[in-house]
Protein backbone atom coordinates (compact mmCIF):
# COMPACT_ATOMS: atom_id res chain seq x y z
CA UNK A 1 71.29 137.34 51.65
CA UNK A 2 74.21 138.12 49.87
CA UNK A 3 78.31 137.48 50.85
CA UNK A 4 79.57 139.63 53.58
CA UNK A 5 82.91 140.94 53.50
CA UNK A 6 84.02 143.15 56.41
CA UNK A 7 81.30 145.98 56.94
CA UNK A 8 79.44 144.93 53.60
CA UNK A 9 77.19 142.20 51.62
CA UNK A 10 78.20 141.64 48.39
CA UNK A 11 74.90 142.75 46.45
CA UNK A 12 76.30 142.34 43.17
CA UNK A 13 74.42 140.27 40.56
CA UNK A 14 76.58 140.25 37.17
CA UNK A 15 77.48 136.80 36.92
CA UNK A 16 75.85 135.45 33.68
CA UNK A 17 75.52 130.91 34.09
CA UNK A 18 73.30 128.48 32.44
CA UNK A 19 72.02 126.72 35.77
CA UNK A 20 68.71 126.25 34.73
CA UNK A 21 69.09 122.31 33.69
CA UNK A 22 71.38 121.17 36.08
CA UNK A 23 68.93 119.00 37.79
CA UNK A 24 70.49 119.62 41.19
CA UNK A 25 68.27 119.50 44.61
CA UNK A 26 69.44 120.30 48.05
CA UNK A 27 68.75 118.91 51.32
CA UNK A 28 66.66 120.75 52.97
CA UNK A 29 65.94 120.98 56.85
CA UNK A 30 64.28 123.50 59.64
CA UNK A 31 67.05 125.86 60.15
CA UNK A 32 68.33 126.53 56.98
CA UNK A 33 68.68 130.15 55.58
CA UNK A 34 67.31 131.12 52.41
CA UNK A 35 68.49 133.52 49.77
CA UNK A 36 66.11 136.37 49.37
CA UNK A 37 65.99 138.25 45.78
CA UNK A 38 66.54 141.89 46.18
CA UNK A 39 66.13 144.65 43.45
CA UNK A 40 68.51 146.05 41.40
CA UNK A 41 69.91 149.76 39.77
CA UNK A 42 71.78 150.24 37.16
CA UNK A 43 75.29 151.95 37.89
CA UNK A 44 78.15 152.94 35.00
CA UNK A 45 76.96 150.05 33.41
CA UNK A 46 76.86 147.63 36.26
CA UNK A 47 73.82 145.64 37.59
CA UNK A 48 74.19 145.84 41.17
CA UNK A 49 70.78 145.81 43.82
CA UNK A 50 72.40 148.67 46.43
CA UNK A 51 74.15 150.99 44.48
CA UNK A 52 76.97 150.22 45.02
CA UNK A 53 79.87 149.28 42.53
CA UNK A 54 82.44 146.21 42.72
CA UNK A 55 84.89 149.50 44.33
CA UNK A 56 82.65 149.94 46.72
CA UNK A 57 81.17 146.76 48.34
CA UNK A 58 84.71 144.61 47.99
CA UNK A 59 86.63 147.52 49.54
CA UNK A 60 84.34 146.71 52.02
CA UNK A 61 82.71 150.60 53.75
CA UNK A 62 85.01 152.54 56.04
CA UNK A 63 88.27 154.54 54.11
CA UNK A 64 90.86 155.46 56.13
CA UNK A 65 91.95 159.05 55.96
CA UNK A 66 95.52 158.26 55.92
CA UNK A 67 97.70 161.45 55.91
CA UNK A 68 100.72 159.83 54.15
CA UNK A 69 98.17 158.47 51.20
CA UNK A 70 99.80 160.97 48.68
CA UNK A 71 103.70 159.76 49.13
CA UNK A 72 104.40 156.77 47.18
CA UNK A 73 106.75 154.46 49.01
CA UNK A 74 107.73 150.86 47.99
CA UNK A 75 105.76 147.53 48.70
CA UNK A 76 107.82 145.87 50.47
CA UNK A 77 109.81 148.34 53.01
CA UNK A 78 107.55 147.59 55.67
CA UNK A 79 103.75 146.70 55.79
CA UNK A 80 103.13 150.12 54.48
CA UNK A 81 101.43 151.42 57.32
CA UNK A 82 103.79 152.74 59.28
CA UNK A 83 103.98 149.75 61.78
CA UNK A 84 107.04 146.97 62.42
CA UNK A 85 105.80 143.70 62.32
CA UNK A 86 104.88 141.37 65.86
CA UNK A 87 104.61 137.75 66.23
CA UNK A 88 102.22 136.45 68.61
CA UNK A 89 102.45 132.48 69.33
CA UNK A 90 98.84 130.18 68.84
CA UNK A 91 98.69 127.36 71.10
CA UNK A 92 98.83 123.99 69.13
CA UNK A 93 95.34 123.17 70.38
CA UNK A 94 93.36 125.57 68.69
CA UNK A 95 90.84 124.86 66.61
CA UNK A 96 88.66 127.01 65.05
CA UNK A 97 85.17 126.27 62.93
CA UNK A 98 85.74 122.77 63.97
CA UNK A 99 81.94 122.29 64.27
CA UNK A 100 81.88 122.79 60.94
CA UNK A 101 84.46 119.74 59.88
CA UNK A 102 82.66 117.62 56.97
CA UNK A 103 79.76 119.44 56.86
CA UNK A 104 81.12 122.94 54.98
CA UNK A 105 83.11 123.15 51.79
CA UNK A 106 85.82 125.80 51.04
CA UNK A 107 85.59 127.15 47.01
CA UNK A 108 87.51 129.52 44.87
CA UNK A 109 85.23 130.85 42.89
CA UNK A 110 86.28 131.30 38.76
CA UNK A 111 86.42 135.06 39.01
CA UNK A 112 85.22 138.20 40.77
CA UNK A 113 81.68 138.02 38.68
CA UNK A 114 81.15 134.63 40.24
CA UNK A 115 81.66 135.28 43.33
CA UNK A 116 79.44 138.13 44.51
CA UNK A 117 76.77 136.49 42.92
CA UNK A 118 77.01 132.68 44.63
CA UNK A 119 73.86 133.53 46.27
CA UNK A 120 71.51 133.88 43.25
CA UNK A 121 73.55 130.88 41.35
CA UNK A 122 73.16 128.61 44.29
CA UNK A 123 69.04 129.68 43.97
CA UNK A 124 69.09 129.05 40.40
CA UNK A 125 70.63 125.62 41.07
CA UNK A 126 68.07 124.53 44.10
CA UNK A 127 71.23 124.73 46.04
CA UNK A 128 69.82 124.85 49.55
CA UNK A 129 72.76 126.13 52.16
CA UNK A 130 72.55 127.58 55.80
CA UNK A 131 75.69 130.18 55.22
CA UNK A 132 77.82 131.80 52.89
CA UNK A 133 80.91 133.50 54.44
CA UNK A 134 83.83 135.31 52.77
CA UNK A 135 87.57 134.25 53.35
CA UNK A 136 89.28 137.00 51.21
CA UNK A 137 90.65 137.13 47.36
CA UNK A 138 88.44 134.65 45.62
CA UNK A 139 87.82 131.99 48.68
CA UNK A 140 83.93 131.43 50.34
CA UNK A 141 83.20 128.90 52.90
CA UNK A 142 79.52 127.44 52.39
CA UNK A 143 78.28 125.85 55.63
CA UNK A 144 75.45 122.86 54.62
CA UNK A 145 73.20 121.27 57.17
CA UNK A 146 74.93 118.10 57.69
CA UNK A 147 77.92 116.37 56.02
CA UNK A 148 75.30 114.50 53.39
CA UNK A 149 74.09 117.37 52.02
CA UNK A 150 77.93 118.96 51.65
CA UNK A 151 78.95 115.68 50.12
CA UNK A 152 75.84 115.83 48.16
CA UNK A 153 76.92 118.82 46.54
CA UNK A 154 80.73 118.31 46.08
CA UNK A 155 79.88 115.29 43.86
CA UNK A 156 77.43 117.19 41.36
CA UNK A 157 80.83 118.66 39.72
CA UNK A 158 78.52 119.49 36.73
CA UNK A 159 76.69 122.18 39.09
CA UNK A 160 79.68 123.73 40.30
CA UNK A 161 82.17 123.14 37.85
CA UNK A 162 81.65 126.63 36.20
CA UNK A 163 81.75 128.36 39.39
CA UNK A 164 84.64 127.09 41.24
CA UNK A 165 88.62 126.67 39.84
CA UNK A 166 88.53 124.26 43.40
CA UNK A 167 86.25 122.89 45.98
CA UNK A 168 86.88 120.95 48.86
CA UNK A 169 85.49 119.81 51.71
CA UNK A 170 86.66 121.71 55.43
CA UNK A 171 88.68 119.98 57.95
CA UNK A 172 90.96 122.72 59.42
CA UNK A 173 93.55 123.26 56.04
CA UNK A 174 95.42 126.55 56.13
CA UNK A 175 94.37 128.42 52.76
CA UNK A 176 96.68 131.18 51.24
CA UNK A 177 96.65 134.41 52.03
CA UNK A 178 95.03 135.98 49.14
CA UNK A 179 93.42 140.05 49.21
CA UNK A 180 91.41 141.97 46.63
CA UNK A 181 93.45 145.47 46.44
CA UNK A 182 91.15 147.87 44.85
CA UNK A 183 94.03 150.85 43.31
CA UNK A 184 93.44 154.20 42.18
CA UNK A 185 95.63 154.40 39.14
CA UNK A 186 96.49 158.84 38.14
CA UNK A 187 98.28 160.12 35.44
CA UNK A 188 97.05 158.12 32.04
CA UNK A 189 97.73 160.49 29.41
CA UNK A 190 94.21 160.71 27.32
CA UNK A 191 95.47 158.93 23.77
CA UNK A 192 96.56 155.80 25.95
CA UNK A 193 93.16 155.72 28.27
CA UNK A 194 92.33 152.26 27.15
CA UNK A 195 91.27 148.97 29.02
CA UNK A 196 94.07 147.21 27.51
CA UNK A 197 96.86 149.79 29.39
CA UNK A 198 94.50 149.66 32.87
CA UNK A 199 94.64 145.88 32.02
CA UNK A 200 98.85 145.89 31.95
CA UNK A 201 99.56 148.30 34.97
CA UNK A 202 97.28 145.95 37.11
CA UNK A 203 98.88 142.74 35.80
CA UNK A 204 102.55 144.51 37.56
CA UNK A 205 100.59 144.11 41.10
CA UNK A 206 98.81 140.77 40.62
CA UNK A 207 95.80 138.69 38.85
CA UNK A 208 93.80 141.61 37.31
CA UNK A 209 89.68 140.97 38.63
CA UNK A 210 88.41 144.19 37.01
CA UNK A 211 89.14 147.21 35.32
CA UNK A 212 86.52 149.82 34.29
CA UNK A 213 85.05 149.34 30.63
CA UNK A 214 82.56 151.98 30.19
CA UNK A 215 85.82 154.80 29.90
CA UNK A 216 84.49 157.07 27.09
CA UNK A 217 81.21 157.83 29.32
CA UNK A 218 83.37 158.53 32.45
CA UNK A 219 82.74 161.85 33.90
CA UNK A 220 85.90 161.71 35.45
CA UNK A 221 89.24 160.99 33.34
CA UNK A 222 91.72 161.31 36.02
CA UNK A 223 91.84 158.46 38.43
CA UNK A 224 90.43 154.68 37.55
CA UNK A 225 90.45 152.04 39.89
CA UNK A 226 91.02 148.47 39.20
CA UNK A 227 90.88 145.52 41.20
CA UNK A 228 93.54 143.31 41.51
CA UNK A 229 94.15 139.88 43.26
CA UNK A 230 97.07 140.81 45.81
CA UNK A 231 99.02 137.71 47.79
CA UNK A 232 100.60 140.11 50.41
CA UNK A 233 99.41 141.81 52.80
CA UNK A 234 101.27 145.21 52.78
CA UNK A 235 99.58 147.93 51.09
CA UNK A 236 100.08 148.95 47.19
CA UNK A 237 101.62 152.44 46.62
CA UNK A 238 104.26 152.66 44.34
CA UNK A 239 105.43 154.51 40.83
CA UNK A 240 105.02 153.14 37.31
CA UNK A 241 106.42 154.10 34.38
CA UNK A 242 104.39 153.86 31.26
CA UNK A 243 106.56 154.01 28.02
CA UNK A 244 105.05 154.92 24.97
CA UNK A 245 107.12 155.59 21.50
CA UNK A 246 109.95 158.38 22.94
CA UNK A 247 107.77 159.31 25.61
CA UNK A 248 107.87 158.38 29.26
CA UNK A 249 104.76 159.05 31.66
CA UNK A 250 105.10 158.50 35.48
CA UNK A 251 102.06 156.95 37.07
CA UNK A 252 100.89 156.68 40.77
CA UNK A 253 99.14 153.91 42.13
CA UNK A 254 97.58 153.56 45.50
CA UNK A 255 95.62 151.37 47.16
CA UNK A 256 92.72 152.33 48.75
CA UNK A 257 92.42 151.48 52.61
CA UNK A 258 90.16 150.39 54.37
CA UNK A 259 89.52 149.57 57.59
């Protein structure tokens, strides 16, 4: 089955849990969808079932050809698209998913490992669940098939303990706004291409989620991406200086678009 976001399912399966003792059941009923098991291929050191990397599936599948990607402007002068922002008033009576009040629980998952592969930990578990669906940055809704079976779960803390930082059950809260920004960082000079220095230039733009690891087998040297836990929604494209001893190197990082 596997967590949509945007175009894409997440696919992923790198998420390493002992689940095999937790002793938890679900509640099953007709209706209810099922996690299928899928295969999986090897990529850069990855374990994913589509080919496709963590880059690819959460930046989600269509990349804008943006003219003005090579011209680094600042975060925050403007939403970084080219467009002035518009309000538009929501009546007070809307109410969205409330058919789903009681009987759904919104997580954070632990980490980016976790959370594209709910599907197979929830299997593992017995978990039984009729939906997974993505929220953006770390947050999942998982739909159960009634409001025992959702409490059912929240209560067996020992089950998901390791792969949510927070659980709760829906009933119309506002979450915050939270993005993974996948950025293409250029211009590491070769002695400093470590994780460590992908790890620090991240950390300037928000919660690091991933950074490459397999760097001496890279083909290509002169772009990485990293993924980063962004709380705004303008896009990423500035200047960084990295400082080393009496040397100063300028790097460019941009975030890659998509649509």
């Amino acid at each position: 089955m596997g967590i949509k976001m945007g175009s894409s399912k997440l696919m992923v399966n790198v998420a390493k849990f002992a689940v095999e003792n937790s002793g938890f059941s679900g509640h099953k009923k007709d209706g209810n969808t099922y996690m299928n098991s899928s295969s999986q291929t090897a990529d850069k050191g990855f374990n994913v079932r589509d080919q496709r990397s963590y880059r690819d599936v959460l930046g989600k599948a269509k990349v804008s050809s943006d003219p003005d990607s090579t011209n680094v402007v600042g975060r925050f002068g403007g939403d970084g698209l080219g467009f002035k922002e518009k309000t538009v008033v929501v009546p007070n009576r809307l109410f969205a998913f409330k058919e789903l009040v009681g009987s759904a629980v919104i997580g954070r998952s632990v980490d980016l490992e976790t959370l594209v592969d709910l599907d197979k930990l929830f299997r593992i578990a017995k978990v039984e669940v009729a939906r997974f669906q993505y929220l953006g940055g770390l947050y999942v809704i998982i739909s159960f098939s009634d409001a025992d079976a959702a409490n059912k779960f929240l209560e067996s803390r020992q089950v998901w303990g390791p792969w949510f930082s927070k659980l709760e059950v829906w009933g119309g809260q506002s979450l915050p706004m939270e993005r993974v920004a996948w950025l293409s960082i250029h211009g590491i000079p070769l002695n400093l291409l470590e994780a460590e220095v992908l790890m620090q230039v991240g950390e300037l733009f928000g919660k690091v989620l991933h950074v490459p690891k397999s760097l001496f087998e890279d083909s290509d040297l002169s772009v990485f991406k990293i993924g980063v836990l962004a709380g705004e929604a303008q896009r990423i494209r500035e200047v960084v200086s990295l400082k080393w001893k009496d040397r100063t190197h300028r790097l460019k990082e941009s975030e890659k678009l998509c649509l």
